[in-house]
C-alpha atoms as a PDB file:
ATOM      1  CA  UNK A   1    -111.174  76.437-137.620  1.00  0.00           C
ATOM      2  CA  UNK A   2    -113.871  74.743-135.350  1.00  0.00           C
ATOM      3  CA  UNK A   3    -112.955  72.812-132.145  1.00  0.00           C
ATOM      4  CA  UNK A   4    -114.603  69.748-133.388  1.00  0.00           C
ATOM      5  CA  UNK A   5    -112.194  69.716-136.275  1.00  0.00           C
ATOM      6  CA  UNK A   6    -109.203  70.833-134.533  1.00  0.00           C
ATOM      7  CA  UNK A   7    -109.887  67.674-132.006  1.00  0.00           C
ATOM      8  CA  UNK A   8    -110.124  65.356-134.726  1.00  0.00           C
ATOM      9  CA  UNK A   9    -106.913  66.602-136.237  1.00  0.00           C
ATOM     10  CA  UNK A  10    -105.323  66.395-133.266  1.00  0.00           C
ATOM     11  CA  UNK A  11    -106.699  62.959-133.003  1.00  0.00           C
ATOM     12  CA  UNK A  12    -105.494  61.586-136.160  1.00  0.00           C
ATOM     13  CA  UNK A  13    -102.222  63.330-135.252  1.00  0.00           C
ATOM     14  CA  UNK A  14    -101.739  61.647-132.221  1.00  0.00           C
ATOM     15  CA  UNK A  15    -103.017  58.242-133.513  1.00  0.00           C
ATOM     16  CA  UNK A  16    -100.069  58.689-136.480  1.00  0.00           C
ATOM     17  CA  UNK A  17     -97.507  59.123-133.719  1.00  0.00           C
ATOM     18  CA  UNK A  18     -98.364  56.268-131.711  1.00  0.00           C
ATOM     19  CA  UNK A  19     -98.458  54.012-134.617  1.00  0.00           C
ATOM     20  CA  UNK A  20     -94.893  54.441-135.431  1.00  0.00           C
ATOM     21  CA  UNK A  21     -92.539  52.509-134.090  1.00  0.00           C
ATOM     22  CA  UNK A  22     -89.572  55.530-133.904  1.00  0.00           C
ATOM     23  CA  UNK A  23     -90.612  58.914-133.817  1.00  0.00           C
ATOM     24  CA  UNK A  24     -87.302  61.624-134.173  1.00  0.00           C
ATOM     25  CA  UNK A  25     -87.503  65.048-134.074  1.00  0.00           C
ATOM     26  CA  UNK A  26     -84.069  66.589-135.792  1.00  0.00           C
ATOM     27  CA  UNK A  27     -83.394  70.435-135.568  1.00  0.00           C
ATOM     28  CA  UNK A  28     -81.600  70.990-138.886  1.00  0.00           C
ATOM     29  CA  UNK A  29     -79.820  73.638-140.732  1.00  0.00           C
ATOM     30  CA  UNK A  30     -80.992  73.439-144.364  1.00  0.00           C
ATOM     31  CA  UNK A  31     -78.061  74.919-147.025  1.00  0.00           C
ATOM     32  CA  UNK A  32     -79.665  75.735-150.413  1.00  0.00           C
ATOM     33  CA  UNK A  33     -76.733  77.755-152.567  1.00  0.00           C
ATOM     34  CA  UNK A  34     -75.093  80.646-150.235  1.00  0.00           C
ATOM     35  CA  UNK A  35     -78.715  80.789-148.404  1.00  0.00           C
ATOM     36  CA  UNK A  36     -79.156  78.548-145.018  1.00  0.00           C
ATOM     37  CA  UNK A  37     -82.289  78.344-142.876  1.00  0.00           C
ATOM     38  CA  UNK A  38     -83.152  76.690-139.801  1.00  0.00           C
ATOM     39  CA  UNK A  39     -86.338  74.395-139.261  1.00  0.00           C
ATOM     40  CA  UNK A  40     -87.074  70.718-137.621  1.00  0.00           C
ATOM     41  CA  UNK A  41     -88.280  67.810-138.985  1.00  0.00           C
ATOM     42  CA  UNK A  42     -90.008  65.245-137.284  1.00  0.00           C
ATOM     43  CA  UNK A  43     -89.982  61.725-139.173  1.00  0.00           C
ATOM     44  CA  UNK A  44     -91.944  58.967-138.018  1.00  0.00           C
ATOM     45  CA  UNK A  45     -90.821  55.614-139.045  1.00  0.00           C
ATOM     46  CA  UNK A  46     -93.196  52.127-139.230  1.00  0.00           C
ATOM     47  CA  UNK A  47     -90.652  49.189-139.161  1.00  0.00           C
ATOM     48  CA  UNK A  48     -92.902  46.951-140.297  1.00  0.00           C
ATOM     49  CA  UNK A  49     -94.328  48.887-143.721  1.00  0.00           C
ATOM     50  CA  UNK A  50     -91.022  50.012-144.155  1.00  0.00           C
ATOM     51  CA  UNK A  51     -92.741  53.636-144.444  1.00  0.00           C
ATOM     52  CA  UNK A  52     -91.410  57.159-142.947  1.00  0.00           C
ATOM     53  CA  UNK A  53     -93.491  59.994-142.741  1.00  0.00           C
ATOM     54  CA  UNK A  54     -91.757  63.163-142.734  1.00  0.00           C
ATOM     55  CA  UNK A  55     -93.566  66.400-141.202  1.00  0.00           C
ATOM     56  CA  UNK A  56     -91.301  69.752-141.571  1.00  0.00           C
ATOM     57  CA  UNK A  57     -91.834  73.040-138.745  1.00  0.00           C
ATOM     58  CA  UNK A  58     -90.673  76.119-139.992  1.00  0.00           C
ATOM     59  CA  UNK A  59     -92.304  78.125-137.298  1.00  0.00           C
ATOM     60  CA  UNK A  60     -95.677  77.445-137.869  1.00  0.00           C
ATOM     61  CA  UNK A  61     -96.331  73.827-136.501  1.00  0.00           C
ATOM     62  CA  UNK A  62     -96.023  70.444-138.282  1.00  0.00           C
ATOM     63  CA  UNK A  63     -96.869  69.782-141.852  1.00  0.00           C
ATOM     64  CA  UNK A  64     -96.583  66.846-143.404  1.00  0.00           C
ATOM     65  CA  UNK A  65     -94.085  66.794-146.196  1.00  0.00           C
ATOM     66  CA  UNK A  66     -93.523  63.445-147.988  1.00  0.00           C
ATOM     67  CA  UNK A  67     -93.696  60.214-147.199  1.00  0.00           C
ATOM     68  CA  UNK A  68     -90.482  57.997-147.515  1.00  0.00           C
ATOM     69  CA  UNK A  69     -89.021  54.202-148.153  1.00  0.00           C
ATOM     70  CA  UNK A  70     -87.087  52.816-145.336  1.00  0.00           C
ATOM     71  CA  UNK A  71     -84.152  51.346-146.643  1.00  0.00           C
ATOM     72  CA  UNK A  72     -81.791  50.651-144.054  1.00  0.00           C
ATOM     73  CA  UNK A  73     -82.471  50.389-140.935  1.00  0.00           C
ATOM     74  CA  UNK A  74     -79.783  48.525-138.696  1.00  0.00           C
ATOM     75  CA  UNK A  75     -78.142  48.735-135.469  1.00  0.00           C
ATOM     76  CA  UNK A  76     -75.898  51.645-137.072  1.00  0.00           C
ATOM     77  CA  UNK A  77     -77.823  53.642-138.944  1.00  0.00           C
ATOM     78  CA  UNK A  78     -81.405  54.262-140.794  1.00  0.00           C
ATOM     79  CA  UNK A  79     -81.459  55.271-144.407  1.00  0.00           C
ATOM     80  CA  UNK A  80     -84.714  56.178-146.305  1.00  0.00           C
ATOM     81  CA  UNK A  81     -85.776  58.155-149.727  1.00  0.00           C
ATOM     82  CA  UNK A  82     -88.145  58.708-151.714  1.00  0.00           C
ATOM     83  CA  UNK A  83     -89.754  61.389-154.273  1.00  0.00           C
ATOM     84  CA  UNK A  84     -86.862  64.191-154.268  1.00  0.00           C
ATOM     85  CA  UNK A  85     -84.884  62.797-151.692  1.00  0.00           C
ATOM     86  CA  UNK A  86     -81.945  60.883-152.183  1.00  0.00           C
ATOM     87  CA  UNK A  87     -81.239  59.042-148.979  1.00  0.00           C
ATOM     88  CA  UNK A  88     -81.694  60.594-145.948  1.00  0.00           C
ATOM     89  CA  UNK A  89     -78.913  58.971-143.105  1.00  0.00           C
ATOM     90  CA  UNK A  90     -79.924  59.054-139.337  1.00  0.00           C
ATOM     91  CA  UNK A  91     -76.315  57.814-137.233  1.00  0.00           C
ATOM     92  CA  UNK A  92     -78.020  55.616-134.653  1.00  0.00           C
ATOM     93  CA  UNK A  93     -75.386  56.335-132.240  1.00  0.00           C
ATOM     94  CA  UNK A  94     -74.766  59.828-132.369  1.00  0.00           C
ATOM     95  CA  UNK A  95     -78.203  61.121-134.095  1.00  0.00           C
ATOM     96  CA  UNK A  96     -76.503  62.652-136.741  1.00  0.00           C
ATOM     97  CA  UNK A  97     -78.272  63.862-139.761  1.00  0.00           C
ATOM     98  CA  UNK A  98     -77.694  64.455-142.764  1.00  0.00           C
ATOM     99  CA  UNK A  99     -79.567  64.724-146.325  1.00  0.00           C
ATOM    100  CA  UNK A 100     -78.544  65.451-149.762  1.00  0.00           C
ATOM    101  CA  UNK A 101     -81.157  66.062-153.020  1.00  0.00           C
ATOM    102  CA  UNK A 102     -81.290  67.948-155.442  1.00  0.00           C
ATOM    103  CA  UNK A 103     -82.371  70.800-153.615  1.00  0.00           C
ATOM    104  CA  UNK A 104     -79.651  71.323-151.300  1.00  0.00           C
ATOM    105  CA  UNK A 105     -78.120  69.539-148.277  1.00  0.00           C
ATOM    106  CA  UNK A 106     -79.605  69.767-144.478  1.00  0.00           C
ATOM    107  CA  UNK A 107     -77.597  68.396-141.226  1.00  0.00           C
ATOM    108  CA  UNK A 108     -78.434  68.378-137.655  1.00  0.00           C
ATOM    109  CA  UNK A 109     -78.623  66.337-134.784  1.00  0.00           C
ATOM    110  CA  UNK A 110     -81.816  64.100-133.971  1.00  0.00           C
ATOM    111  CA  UNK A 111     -83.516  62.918-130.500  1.00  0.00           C
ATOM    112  CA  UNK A 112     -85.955  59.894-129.724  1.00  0.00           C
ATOM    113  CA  UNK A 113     -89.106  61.389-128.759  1.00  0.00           C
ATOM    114  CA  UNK A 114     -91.427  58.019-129.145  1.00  0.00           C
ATOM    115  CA  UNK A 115     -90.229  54.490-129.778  1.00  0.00           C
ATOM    116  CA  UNK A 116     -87.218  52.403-130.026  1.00  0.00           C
ATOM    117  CA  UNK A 117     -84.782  52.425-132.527  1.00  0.00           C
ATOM    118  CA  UNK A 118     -83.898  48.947-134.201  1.00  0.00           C
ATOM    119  CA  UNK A 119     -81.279  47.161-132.731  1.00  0.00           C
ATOM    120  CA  UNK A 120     -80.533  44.537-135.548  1.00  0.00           C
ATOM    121  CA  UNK A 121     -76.948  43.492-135.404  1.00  0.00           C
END
């Protein structure tokens, strides 16, 4: 890959990041049948557009994977879905995650690494 289009990837990266109002980065364990594997996922979430973008790492860096609906997004908790995920629930207060599709189920524990989070009552 050439430098000038690595630096313009990581440019539009970067620019993605900062235009989010939340950025969380949640190590998860992801349970498909009696197989489990570990990765993180990284969602950035635009209060405004109600949109999440969800990038996944298994090893390799960050890919984007879908982009979701914000559905909920309160002092408590955020929800969002969208293509073949259900709801995916973020616990406000703890960081708990968790996410069930038809797929599997994935849980973990997620951190602030950019943003606020809402604090609606």
């Amino acid at each position: 890959m050439s430098s000038r289009l690595t630096a313009a990837i990581l440019i539009l990266l970067s620019a993605s990041a900062q235009a989010a109002d939340l950025v969380l980065v949640c190590p998860i364990t992801i349970t498909q049948g009696t197989s489990q594997f570990t990765v993180k996922r990284r969602y950035e979430i635009d209060y405004h557009t109600h949109k999440v973008a969800e990038y996944i790492d298994e090893g390799n860096g960050w890919t984007l994977e879908a982009t979701l609906e914000l559905q909920t997004a309160d002092h408590d908790r955020l929800v969002f879905a969208g293509g073949d995920v259900r709801a995916s629930n973020i616990n406000q207060h703890t960081g708990e995650y968790r996410q069930v599709d038809g797929r599997g189920k994935a849980l973990g524990t997620c951190e602030v690494t950019a943003g606020n989070r809402l604090n609606k009552s």
